[in-house]
Protein backbone atom coordinates (compact mmCIF):
# COMPACT_ATOMS: atom_id res chain seq x y z
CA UNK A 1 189.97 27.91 72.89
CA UNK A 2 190.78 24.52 74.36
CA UNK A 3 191.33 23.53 77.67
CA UNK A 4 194.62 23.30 78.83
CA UNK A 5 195.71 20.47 81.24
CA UNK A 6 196.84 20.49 84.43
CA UNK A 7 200.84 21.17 84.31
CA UNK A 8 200.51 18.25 87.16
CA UNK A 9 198.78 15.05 86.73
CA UNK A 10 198.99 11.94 88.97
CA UNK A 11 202.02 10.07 89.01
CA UNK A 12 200.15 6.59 87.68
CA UNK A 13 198.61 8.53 84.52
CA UNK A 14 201.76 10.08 83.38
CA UNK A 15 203.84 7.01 84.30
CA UNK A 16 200.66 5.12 82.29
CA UNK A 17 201.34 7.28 79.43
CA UNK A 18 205.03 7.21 79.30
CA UNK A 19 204.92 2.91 79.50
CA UNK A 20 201.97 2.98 76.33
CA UNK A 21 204.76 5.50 74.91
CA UNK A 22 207.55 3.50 74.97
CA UNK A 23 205.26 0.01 74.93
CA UNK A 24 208.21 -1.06 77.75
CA UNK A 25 205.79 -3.97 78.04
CA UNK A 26 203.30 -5.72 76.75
CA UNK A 27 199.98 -7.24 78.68
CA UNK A 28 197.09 -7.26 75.99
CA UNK A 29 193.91 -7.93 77.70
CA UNK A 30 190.74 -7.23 76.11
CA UNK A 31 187.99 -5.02 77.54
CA UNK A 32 184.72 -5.89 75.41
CA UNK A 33 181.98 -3.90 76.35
CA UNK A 34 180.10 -4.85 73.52
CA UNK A 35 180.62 -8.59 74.14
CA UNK A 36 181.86 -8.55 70.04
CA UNK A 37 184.73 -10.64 69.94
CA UNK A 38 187.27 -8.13 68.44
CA UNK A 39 190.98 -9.70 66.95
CA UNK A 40 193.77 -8.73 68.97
CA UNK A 41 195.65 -7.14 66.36
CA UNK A 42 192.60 -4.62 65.36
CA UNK A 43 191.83 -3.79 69.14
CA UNK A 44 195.42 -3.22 69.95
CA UNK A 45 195.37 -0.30 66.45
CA UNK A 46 191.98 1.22 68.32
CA UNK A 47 193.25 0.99 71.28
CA UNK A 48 196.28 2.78 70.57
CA UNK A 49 194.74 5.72 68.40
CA UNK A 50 193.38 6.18 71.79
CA UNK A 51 196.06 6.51 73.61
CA UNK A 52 197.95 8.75 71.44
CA UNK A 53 195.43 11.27 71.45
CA UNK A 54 195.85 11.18 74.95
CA UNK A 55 199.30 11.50 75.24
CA UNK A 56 199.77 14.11 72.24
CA UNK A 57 196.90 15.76 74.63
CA UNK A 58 199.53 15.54 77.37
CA UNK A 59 202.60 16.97 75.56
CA UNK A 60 201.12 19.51 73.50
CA UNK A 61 201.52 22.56 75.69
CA UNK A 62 200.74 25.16 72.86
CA UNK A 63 197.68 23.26 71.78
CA UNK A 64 198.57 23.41 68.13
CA UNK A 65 197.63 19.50 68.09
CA UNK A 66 201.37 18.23 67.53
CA UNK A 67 204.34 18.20 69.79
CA UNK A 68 207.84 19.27 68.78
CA UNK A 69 210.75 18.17 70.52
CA UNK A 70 211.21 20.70 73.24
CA UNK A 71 207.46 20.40 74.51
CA UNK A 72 208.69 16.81 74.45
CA UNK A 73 211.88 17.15 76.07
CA UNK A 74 210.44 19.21 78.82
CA UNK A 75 207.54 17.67 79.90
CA UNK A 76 210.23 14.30 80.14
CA UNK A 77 212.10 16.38 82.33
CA UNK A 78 209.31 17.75 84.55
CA UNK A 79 208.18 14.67 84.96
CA UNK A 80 211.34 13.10 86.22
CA UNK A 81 211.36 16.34 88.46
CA UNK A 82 208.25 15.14 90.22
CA UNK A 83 209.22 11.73 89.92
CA UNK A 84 212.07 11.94 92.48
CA UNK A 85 210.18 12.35 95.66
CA UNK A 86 213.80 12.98 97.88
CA UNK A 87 215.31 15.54 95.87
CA UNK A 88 218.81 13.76 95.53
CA UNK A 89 218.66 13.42 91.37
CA UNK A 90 218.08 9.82 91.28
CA UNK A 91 214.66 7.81 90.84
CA UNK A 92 215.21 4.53 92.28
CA UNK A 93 212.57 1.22 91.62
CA UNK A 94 210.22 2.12 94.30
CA UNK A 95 209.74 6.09 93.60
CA UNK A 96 207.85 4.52 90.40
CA UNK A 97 206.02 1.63 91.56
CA UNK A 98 204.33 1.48 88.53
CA UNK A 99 206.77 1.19 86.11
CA UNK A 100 207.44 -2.58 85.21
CA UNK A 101 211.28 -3.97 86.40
CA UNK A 102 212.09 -4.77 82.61
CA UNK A 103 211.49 -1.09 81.91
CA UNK A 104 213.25 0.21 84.45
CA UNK A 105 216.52 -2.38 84.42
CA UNK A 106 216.52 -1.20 80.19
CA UNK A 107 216.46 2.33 81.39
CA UNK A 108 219.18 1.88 84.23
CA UNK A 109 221.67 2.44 81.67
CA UNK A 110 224.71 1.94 84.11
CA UNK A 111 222.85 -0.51 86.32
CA UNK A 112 223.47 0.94 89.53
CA UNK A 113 219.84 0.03 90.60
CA UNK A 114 218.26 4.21 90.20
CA UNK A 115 217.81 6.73 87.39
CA UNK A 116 219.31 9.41 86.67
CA UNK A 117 217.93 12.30 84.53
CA UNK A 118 219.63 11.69 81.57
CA UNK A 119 219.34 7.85 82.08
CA UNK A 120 215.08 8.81 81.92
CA UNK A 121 215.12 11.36 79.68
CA UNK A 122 217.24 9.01 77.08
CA UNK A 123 215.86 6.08 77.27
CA UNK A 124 215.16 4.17 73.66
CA UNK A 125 211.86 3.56 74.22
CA UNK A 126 211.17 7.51 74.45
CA UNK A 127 213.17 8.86 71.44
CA UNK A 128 211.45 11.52 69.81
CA UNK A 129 213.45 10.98 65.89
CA UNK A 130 212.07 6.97 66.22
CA UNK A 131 208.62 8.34 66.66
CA UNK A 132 208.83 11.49 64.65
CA UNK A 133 208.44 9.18 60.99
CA UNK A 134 208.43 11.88 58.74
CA UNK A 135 211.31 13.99 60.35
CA UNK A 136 209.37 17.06 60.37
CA UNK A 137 210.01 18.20 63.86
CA UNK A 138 206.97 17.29 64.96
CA UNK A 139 205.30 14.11 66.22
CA UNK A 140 201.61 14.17 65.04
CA UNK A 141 198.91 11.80 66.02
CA UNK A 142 199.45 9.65 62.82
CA UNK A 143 202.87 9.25 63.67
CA UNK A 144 202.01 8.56 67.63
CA UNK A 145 199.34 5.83 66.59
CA UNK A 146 201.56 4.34 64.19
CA UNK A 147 204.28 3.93 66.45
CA UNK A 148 202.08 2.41 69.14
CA UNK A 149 200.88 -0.08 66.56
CA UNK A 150 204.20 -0.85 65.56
CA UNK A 151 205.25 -1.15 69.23
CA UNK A 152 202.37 -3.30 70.41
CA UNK A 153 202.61 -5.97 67.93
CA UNK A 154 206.77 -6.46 68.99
C-alpha cells in the first residue's frame, strides 16, 4: 500500500503546483547539477514529467495513479477553502502571495480585485477536459506531462 499524503500541505507547494498546472507563467531557469549544458526545450519536457508526477501524486486521493474529475474538482475546492484565511468567500492578491499578478488578474474574472470560488475553481488554466487529451475521464501522467510541455513552450 502507498502512502497517502497529507490532506493539508503548505500553502506555497500547493499554490507551486497549481501555477506548474496551469503554467500561469513562465520563468525558465536552469538548475544544472551536472554542469551538462542541457537545451531549454528538453529540460523544460524533464522537468515537467517531474512535476506531474507530483501533482497527479497530489490529486490522486484513491491512489489508483490517475485523477478523475471529482478528485480534481475537490481538492480545487479544498484548496480555495484553506486559501481564504478570513472566512468571507473571497481570496484577495495578498491571501496568495505567491501566485504571480498576471495569474491572478486572468483569474479575477469580474475584476473586482479578489476571487471568488467559482472564479478559482474555473479558471482556464485549470480545466480538467483541456488536460484530460483522450477524454477518458481521467487525467493520467502522459496526459499531465504532455500538457505541461505544451504549456511551457507557449
Amino acid at each position: 500500500m502507498s502512502a497517502k499524503l497529507p490532506s493539508f500541505l503548505p500553502i506555497q507547494i500547493v499554490v507551486s503546483f497549481l501555477i506548474a498546472w496551469g503554467a500561469w507563467y513562465s520563468n525558465p531557469v536552469l538548475a544544472q547539477e551536472s554542469g551538462a549544458k542541457i537545451s531549454k526545450d528538453a529540460w523544460g519536457v524533464v522537468v515537467q514529467r517531474k512535476k506531474a508526477a507530483e501533482i497527479i501524486k497530489f490529486f490522486d486521493q484513491n491512489d489508483d495513479g490517475k485523477i478523475d474529475l471529482t478528485e480534481y474538482t475537490l481538492r480545487i475546492v479544498a484548496y480555495f477553502i484553506k486559501l481564504d484565511k478570513n472566512d468571507d468567500d473571497f481570496v484577495p492578491p495578498d491571501e496568495i502571495p505567491t501566485l504571480h499578478k498576471r495569474a491572478f488578474d486572468e483569474m479575477d474574472q469580474n475584476k473586482d480585485g479578489k476571487l471568488s470560488g467559482y472564479e478559482f475553481a474555473t479558471a482556464k488554466s485549470l480545466d480538467f477536459e483541456k488536460i484530460d487529451a483522450n477524454k477518458d475521464g481521467f487525467i493520467t501522467l502522459d496526459e499531465a506531462a504532455a500538457y505541461l510541455a505544451k504549456r511551457h513552450k507557449m
